[in-house]
Structures are given as C-alpha cells and as structure tokens.
C-alpha atoms as a PDB file:
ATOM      1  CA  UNK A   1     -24.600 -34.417 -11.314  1.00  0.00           C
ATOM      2  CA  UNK A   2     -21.466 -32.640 -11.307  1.00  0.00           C
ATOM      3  CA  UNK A   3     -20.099 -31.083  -7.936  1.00  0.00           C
ATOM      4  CA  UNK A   4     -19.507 -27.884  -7.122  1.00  0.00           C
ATOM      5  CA  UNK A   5     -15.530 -27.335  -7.018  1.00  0.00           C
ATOM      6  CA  UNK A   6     -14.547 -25.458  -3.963  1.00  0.00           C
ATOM      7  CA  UNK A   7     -11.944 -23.632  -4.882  1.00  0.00           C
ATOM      8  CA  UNK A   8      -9.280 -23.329  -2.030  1.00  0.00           C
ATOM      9  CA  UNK A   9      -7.223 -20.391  -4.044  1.00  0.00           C
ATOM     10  CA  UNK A  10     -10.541 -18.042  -3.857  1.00  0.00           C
ATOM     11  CA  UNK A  11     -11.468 -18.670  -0.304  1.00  0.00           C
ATOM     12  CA  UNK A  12      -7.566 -18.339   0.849  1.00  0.00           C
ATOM     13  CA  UNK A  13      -7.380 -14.877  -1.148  1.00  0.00           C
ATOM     14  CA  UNK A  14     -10.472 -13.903   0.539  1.00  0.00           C
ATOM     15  CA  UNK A  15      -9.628 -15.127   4.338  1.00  0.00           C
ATOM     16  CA  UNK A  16      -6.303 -13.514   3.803  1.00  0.00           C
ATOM     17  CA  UNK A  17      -7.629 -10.037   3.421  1.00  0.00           C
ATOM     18  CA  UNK A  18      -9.362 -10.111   6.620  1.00  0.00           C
ATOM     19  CA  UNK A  19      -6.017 -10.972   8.205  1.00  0.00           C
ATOM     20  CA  UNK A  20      -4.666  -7.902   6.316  1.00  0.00           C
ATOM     21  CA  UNK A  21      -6.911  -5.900   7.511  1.00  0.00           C
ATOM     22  CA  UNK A  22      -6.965  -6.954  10.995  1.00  0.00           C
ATOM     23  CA  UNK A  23      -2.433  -6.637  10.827  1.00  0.00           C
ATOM     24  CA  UNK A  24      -3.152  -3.540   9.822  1.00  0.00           C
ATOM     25  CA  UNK A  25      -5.027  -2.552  13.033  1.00  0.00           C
ATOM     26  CA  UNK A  26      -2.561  -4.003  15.032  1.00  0.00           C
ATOM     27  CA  UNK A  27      -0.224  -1.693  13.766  1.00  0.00           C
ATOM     28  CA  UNK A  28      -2.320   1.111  14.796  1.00  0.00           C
ATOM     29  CA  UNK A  29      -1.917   0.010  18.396  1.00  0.00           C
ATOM     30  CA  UNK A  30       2.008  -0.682  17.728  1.00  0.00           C
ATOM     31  CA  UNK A  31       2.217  -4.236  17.523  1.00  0.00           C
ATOM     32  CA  UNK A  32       3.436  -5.984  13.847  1.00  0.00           C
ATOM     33  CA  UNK A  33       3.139 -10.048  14.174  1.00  0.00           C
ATOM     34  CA  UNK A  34       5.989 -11.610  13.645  1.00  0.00           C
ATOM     35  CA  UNK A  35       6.597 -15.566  12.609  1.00  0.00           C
ATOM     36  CA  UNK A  36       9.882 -17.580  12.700  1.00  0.00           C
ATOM     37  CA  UNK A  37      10.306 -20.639  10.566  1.00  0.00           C
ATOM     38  CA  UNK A  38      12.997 -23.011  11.399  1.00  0.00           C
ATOM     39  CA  UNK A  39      14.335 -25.202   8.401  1.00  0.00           C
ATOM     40  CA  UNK A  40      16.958 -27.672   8.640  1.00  0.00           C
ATOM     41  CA  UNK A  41      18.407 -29.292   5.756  1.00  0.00           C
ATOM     42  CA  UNK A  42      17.738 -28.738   1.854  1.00  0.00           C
ATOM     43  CA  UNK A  43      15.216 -30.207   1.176  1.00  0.00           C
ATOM     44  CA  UNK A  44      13.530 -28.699  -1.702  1.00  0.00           C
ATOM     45  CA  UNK A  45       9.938 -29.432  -1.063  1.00  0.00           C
ATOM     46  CA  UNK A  46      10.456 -27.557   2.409  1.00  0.00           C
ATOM     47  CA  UNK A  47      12.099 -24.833   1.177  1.00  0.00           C
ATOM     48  CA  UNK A  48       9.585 -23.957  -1.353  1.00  0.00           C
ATOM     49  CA  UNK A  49       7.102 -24.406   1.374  1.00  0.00           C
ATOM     50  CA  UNK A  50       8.639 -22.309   3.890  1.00  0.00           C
ATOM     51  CA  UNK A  51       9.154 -19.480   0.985  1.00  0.00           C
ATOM     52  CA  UNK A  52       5.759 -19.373   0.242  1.00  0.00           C
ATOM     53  CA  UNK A  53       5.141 -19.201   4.043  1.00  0.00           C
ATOM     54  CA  UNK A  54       7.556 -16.231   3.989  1.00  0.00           C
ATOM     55  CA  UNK A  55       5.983 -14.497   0.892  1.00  0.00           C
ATOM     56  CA  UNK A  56       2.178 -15.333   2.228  1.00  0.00           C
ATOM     57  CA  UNK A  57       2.901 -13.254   5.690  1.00  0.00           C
ATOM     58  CA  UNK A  58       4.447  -9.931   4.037  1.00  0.00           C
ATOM     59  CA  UNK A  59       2.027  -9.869   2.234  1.00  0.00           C
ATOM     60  CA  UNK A  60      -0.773  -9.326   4.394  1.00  0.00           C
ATOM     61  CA  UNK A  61       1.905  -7.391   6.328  1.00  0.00           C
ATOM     62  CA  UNK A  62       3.517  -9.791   8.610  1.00  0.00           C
ATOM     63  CA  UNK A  63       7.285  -9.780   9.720  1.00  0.00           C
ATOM     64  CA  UNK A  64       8.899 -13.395   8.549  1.00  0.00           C
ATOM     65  CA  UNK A  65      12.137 -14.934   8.880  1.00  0.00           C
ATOM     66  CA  UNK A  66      13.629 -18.059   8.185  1.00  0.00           C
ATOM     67  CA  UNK A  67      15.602 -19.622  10.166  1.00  0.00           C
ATOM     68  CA  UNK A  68      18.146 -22.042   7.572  1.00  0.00           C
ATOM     69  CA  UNK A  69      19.974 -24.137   9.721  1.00  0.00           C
ATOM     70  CA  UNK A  70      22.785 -26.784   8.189  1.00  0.00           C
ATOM     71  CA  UNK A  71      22.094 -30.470   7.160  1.00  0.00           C
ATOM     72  CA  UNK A  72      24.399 -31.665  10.131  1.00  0.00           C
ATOM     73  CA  UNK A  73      22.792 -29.327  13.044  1.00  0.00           C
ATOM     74  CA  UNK A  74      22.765 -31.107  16.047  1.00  0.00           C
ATOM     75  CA  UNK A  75      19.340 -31.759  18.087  1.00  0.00           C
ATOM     76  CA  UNK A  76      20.901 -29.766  20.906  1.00  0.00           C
ATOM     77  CA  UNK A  77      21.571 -26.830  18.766  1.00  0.00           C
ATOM     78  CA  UNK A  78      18.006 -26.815  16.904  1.00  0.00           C
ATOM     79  CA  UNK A  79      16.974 -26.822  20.965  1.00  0.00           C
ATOM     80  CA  UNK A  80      18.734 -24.457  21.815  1.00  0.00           C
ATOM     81  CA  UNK A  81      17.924 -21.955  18.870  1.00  0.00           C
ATOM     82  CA  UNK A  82      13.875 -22.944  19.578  1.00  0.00           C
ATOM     83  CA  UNK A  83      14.788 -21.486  23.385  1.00  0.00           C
ATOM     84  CA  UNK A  84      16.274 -18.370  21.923  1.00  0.00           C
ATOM     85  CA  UNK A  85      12.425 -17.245  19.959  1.00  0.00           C
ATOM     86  CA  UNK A  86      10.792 -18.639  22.924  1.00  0.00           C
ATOM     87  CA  UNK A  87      12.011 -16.152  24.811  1.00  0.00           C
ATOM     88  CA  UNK A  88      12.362 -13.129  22.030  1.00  0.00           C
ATOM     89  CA  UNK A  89       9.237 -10.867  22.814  1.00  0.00           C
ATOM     90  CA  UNK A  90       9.537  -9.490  19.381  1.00  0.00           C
ATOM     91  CA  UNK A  91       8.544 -13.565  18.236  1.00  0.00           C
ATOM     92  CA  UNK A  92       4.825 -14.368  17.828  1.00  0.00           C
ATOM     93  CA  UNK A  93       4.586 -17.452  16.512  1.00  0.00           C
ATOM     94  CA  UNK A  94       7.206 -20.579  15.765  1.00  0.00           C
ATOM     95  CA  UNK A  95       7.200 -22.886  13.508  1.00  0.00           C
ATOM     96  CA  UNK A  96       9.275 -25.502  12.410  1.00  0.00           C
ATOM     97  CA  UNK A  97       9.768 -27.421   9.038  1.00  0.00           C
ATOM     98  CA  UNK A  98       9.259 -30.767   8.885  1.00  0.00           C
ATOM     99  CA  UNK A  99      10.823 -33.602   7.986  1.00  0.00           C
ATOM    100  CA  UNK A 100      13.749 -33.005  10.247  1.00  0.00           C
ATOM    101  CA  UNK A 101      17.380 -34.747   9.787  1.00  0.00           C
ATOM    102  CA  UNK A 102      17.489 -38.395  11.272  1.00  0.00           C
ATOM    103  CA  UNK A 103      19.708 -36.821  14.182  1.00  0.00           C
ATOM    104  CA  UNK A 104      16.908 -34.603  15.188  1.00  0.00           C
ATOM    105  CA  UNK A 105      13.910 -36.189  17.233  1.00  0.00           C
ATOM    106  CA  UNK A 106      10.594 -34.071  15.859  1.00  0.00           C
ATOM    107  CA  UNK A 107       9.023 -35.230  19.472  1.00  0.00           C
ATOM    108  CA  UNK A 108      11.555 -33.366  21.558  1.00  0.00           C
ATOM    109  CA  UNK A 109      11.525 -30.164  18.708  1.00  0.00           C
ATOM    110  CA  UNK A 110       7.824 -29.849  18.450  1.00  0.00           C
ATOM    111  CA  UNK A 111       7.547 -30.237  22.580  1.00  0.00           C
ATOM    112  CA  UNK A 112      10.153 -27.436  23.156  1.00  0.00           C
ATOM    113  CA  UNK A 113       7.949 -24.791  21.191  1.00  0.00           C
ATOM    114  CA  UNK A 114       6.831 -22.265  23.455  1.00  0.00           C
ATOM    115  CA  UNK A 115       2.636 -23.335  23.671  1.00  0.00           C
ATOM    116  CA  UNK A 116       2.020 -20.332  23.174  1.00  0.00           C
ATOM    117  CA  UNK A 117       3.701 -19.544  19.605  1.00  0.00           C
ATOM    118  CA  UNK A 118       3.249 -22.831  18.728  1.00  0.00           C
ATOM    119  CA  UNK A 119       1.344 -22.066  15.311  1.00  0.00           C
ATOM    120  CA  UNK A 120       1.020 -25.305  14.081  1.00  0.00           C
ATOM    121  CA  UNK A 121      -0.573 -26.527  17.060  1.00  0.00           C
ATOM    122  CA  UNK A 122       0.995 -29.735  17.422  1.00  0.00           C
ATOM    123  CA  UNK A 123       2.055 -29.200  21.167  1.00  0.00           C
ATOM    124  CA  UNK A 124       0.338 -31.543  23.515  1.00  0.00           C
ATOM    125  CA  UNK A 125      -0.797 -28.568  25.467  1.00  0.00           C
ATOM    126  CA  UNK A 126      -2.871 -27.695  22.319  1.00  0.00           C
ATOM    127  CA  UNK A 127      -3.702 -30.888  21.208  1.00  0.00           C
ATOM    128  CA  UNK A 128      -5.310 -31.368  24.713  1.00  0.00           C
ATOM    129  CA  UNK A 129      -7.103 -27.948  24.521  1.00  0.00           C
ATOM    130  CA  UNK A 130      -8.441 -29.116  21.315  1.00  0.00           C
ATOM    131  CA  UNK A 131     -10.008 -32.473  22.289  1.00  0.00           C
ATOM    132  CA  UNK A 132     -11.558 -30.658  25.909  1.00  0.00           C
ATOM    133  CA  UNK A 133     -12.560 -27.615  23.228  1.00  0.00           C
ATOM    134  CA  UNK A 134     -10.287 -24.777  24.906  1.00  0.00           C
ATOM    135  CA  UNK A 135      -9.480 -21.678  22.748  1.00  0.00           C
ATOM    136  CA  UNK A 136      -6.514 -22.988  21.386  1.00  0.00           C
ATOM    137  CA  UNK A 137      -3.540 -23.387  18.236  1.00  0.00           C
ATOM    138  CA  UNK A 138      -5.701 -25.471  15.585  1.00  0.00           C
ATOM    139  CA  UNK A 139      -3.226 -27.514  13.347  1.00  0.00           C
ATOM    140  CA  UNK A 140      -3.562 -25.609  10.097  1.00  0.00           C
ATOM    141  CA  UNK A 141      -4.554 -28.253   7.372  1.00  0.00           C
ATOM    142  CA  UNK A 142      -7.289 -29.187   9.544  1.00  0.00           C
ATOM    143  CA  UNK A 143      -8.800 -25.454  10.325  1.00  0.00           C
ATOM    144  CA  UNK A 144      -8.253 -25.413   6.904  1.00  0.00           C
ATOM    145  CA  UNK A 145     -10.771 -28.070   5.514  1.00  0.00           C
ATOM    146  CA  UNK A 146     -13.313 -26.317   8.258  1.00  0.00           C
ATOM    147  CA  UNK A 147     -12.715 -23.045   6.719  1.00  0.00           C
ATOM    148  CA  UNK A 148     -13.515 -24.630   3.457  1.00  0.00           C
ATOM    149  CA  UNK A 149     -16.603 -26.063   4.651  1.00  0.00           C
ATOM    150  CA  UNK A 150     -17.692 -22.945   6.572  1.00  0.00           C
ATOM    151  CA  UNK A 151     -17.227 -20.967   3.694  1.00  0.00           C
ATOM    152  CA  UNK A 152     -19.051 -22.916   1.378  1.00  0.00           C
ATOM    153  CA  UNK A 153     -22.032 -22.635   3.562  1.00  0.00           C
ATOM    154  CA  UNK A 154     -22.196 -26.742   3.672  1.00  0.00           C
ATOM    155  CA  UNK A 155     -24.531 -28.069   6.658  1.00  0.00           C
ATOM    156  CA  UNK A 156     -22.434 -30.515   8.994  1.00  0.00           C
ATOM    157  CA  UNK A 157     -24.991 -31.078  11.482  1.00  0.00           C
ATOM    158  CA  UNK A 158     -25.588 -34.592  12.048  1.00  0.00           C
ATOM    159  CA  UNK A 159     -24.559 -35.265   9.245  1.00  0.00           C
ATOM    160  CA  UNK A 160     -22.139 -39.153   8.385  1.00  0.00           C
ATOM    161  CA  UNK A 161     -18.373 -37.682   8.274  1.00  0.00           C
ATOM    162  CA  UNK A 162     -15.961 -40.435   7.205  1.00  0.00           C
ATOM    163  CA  UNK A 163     -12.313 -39.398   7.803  1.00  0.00           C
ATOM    164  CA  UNK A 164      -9.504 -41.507   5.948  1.00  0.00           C
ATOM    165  CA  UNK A 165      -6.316 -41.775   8.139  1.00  0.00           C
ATOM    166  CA  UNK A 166      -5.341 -41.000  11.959  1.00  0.00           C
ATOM    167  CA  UNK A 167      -2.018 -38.470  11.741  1.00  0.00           C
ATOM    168  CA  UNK A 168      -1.695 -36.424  14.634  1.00  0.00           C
ATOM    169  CA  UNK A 169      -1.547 -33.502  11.677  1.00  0.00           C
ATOM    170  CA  UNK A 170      -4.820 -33.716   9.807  1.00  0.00           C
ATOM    171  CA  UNK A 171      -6.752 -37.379  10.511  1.00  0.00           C
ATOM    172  CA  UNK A 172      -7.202 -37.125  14.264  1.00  0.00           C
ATOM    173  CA  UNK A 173      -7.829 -33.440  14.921  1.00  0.00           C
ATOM    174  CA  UNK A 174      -9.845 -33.182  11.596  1.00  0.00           C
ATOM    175  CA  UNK A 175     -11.886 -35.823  13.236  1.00  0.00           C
ATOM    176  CA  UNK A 176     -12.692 -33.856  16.686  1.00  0.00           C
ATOM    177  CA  UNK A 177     -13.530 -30.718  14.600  1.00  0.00           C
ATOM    178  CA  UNK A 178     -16.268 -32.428  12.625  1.00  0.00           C
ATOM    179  CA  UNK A 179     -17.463 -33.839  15.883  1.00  0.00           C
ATOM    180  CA  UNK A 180     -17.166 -30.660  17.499  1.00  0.00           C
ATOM    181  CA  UNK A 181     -19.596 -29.564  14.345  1.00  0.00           C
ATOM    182  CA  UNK A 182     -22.052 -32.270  15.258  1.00  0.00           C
ATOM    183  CA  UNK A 183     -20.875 -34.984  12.726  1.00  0.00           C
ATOM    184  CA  UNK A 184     -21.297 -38.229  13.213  1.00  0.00           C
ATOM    185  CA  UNK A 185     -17.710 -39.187  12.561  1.00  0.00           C
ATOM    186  CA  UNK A 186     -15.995 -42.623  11.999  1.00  0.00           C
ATOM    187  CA  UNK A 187     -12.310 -42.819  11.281  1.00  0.00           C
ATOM    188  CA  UNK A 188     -10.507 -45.314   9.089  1.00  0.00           C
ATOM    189  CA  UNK A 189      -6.995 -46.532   8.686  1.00  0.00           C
ATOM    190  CA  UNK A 190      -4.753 -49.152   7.402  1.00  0.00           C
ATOM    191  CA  UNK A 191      -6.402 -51.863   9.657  1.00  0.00           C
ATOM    192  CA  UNK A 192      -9.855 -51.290   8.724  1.00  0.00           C
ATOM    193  CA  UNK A 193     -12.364 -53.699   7.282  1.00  0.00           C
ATOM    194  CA  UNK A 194     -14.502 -53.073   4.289  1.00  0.00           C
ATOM    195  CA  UNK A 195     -13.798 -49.479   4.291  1.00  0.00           C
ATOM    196  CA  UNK A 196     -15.730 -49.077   0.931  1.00  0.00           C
ATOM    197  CA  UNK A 197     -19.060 -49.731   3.101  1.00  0.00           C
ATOM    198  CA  UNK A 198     -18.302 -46.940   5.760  1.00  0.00           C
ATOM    199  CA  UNK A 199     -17.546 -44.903   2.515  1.00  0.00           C
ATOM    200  CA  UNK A 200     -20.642 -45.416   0.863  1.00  0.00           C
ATOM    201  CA  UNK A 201     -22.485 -44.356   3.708  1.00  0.00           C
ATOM    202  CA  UNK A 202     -20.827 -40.831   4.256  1.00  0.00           C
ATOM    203  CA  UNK A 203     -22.069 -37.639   3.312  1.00  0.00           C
ATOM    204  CA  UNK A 204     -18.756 -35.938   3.805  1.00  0.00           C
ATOM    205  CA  UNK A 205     -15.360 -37.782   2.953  1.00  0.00           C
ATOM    206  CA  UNK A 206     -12.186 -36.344   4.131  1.00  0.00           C
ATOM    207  CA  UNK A 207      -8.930 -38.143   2.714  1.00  0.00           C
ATOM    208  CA  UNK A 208      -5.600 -37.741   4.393  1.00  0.00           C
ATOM    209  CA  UNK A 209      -3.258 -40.393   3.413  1.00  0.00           C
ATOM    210  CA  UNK A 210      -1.463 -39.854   0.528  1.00  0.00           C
ATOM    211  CA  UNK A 211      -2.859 -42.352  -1.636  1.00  0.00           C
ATOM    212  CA  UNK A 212      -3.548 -41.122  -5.029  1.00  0.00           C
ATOM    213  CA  UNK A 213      -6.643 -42.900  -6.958  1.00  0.00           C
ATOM    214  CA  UNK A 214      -7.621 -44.411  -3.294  1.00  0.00           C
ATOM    215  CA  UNK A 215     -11.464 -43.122  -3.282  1.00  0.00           C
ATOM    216  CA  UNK A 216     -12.676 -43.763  -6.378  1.00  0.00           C
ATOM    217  CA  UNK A 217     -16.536 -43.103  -8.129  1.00  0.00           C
ATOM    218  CA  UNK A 218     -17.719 -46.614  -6.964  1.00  0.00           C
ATOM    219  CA  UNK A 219     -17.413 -45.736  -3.324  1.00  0.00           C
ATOM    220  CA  UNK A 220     -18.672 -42.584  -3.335  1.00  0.00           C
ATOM    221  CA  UNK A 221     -22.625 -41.227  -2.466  1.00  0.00           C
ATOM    222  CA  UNK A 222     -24.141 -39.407  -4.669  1.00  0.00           C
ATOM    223  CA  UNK A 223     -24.266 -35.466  -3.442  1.00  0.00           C
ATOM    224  CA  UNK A 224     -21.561 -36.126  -1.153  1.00  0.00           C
ATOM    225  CA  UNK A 225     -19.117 -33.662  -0.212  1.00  0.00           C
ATOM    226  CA  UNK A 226     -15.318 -34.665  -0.697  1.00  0.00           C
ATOM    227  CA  UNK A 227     -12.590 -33.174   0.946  1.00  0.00           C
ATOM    228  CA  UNK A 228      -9.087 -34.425  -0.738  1.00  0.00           C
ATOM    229  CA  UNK A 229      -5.798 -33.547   1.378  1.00  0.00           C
ATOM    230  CA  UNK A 230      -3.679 -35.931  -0.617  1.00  0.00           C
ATOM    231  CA  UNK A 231      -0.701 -34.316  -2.244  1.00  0.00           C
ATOM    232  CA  UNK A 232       1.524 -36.888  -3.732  1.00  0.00           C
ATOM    233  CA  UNK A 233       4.166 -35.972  -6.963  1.00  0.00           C
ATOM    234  CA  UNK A 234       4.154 -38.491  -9.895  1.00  0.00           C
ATOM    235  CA  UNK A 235       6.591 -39.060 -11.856  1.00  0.00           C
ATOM    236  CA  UNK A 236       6.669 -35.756 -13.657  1.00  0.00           C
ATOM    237  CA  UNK A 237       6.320 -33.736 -10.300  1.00  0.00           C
ATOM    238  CA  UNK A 238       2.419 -33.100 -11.063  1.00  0.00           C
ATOM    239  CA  UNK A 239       0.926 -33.176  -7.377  1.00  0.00           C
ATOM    240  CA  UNK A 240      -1.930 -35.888  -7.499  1.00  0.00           C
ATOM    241  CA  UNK A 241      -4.553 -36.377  -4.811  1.00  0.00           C
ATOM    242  CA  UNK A 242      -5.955 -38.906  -3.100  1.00  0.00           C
ATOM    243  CA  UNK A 243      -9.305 -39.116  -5.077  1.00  0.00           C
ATOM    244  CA  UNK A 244     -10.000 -39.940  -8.409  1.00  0.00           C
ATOM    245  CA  UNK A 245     -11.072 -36.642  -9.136  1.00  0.00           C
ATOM    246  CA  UNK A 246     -11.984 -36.937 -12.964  1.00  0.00           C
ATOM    247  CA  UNK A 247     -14.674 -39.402 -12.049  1.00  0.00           C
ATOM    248  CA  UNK A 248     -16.114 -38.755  -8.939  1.00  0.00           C
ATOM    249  CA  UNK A 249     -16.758 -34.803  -9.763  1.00  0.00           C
ATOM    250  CA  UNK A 250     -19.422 -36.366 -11.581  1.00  0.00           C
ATOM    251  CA  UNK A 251     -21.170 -37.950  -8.227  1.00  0.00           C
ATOM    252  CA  UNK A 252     -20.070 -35.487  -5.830  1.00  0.00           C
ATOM    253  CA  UNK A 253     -21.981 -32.696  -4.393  1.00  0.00           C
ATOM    254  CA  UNK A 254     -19.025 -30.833  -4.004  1.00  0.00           C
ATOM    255  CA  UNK A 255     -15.267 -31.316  -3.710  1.00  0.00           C
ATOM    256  CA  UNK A 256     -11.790 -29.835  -3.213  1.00  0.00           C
ATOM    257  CA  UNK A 257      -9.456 -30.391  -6.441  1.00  0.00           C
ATOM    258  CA  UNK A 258      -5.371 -31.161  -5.872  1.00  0.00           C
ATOM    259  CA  UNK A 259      -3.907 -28.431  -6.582  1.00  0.00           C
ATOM    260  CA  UNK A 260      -5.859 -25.727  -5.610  1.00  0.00           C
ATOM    261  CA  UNK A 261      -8.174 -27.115  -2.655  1.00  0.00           C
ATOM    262  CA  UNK A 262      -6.669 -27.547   0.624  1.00  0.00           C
ATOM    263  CA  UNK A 263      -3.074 -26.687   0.074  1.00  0.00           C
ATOM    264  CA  UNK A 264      -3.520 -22.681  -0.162  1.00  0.00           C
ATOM    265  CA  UNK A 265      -5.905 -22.807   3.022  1.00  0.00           C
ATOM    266  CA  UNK A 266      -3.144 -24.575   5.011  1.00  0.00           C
ATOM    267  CA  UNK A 267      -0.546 -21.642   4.893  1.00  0.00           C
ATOM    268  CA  UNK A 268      -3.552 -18.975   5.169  1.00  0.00           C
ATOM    269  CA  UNK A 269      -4.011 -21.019   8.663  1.00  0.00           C
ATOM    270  CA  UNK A 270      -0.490 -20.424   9.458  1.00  0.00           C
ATOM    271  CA  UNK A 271      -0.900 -16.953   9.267  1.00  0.00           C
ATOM    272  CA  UNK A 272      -3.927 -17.037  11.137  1.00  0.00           C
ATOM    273  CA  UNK A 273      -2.493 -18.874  14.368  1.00  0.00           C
ATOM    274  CA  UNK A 274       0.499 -16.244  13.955  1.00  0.00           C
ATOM    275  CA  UNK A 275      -2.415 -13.231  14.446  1.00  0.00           C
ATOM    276  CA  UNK A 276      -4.202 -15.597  17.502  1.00  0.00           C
ATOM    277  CA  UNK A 277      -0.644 -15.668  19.172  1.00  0.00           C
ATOM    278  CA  UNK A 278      -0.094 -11.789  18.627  1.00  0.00           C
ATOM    279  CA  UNK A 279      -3.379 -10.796  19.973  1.00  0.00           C
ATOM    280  CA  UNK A 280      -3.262 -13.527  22.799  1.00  0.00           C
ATOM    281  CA  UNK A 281      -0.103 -12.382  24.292  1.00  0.00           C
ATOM    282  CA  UNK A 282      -1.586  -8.669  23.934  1.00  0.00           C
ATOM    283  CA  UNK A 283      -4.319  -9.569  25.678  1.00  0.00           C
ATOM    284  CA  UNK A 284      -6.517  -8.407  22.203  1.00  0.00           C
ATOM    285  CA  UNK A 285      -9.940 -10.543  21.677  1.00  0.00           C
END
C-alpha cells in the first residue's frame, strides 16, 4: 500500500478562492476585511511568517498591516497598542506573533485581544465556546487539519483518533474537533505509557509535538490516516516532520507530507477567521 498524499498546497489554493470570492462580495456591500498582525522582535522565522500572512490576505483581497514593534517594547506598550485595534472599527481581526520577548507575558497579550477579532482563537472566551460547541474563533492549525480531512472526503465517524501532544494551539482543541466529529479520541503526552499500543490501534494519527522521526512504520496501522503538524529545521534549515514519512507512506492510507501538508492550511485559516470576524460584526451569516 502506498497512501494517498493530501496535499495541503492544493486544498489551501482551492479554500482560498472561495474566500476571494466571498471578499469580493463584501465589497459589494462596502465592507473590505481588514487584519492587523503585531510582531515584536526580529525574529526571522516570525517575520517570514507574518509576510506570508501579509501576502496570503491581498491576495484574496484583504487589507493587512503589520504592526513591527522594537525588541525592547515594553508589555505595557504592546497593551496598549492591542487597545488601540480593539477599538479601530476599520480592524477585523488581530493577531499577534508569537514567541514574544521575555518582558512580554503572552497570557496577558493574548487575553487583551478583543474576543471578537481574536483570529487565532486562543482567547478563553473562544476556547470555552469551542469545548460547549458555540459558533466561535477556531485556532487555525487545528481547523486546518479538519479542513484537510473534510476535503479529502475521509469518514471520522466513530472512528479511533489518537492525538500526540496537549498545546492549547493544536493538541487540545484538535482533540475536541475530532470528538465533535464523532471520534473516539485519546490524547497522549510526555507522561504516557506505552504510547506505541494506543498508536497501533488508531485509524487516524494526528502529531503535534515537534519531534521529527517520532511515529515511525512500526507503530503505525495499516490504511491509517496520518496527520503530521511537526515542523522542526535540521541542520541545513530543511523543515522535518514529526513522522517518518519515507516509510510509513508505504502503510498509510493517507497522510499529510512536511512541507506542504498542514502549514499552507494554517494561514488559509487565518484568513478565514479574519472573514468570520468581518461578517460577525456586520451582522452577515
């Protein structure tokens, strides 16, 4: 067997012209979304992720701006800019970059988003409309992998979902959207015991720990579908995933490669929340 590759670059060029189409009829009615990224610091992973962020939304006709903010910005001042979109009307969604400085709590920054431009949906107000299954801000990697799944026409229900980690940004709500789907869903984590068993027994394997080589072809069921959200540089910069990819393509029914898989879904989801917070303050299903 070898899997089908679900290729995240398709699917994200394909999601992203429905968003096109659908800024495009918001500008019939006078209304252009609009997304503000706040970056502190230089680091350069973030700043090529925010540019791509930047590039992504014009092109499906979004506003963007970036927000660059020195190395040695206060807390108070990264506050007290956050207050200033919050309360711009011409501001749909917010988002800021992490990793922030040391002198910069990400708690207190991703708590003073307005919840309702919050498009990464890490605001406890979202996070609780997620787990009690309110119309809410989905974190992005997460809606991401669903996407995948969704458009890949892969059955989830009932079906033995084995997530690997328990981040607030993919493991945990990753985990309630499968179970939301009618999975069967068991977590795992640094503390768990014989985690090759649980893995052996899953039909769908999402890993999110940044682990490269960590599932491997021994551990994995034949025909099961593998979701990889690992994205860790080696040595030469080349982005490796979680899963050993050249071996268990060939037991898999179907699985995400690194690059290519996840990663372009996760800004198309970006740009999605930043259309849900345009037509949700418009009061536009």
């Amino acid at each position: 067997m070898v899997a089908k590759i679900l290729d995240g670059k398709q699917i994200a060029k394909e999601y992203r012209q429905g968003l096109k189409d659908q800024v495009e009829e918001l500008n019939k009615q006078g209304f252009t979304p609009k997304l503000s990224v706040i970056l502190v610091g230089n680091d350069d992973a973030s700043q090529s992720y925010v540019k791509s962020k930047k590039k992504a939304a014009e092109e499906i006709g979004m506003i963007s701006e970036i927000i660059h903010l020195d190395e040695s910005t206060t807390e108070k001042e990264v506050l007290n800019e956050l207050g200033r979109l919050n309360n711009d009307d011409s501001v749909s969604g917010i988002l800021v970059q992490v990793p922030l400085p040391k002198q910069v709590s990400e708690q207190k920054v991703l708590e003073a988003i307005n919840p309702d431009k919050d498009v990464d949906g890490f605001h406890p107000t979202n996070i609780g409309k997620l787990c009690i299954h309110e119309q809410t801000f989905i974190p992005c990697t997460p809606l991401g992998i669903m996407e995948i799944l969704k458009h890949s026409d892969i059955d989830l229900e009932g079906k033995n979902a084995v997530v690997i980690g328990r981040s607030h940004i993919v493991g945990q709500p990753v985990s309630k959207l499968l179970l939301q789907a009618n999975c069967t869903v068991t977590i795992l984590h640094s503390r768990t015991k014989n985690m090759s068993e649980y893995l052996k027994n899953a039909d769908i394997i999402v890993s999110a720990v940044g682990k490269p080589g960590l599932v491997t072809k021994d551990v994995v069921k034949e025909g099961a579908v593998v979701i990889d959200v690992g994205n860790t540089p080696d040595e030469n910069g080349k982005l490796k995933g979680d899963v050993d990819y050249d071996e268990v393509k060939n037991v898999a029914g179907a699985i995400t490669p690194v690059p290519g898989g996840v990663g372009p879904l996760t800004i198309t989801m970006v740009l999605n929340n930043a259309l849900l917070a345009e037509k949700m303050r418009r009061g536009i299903k």
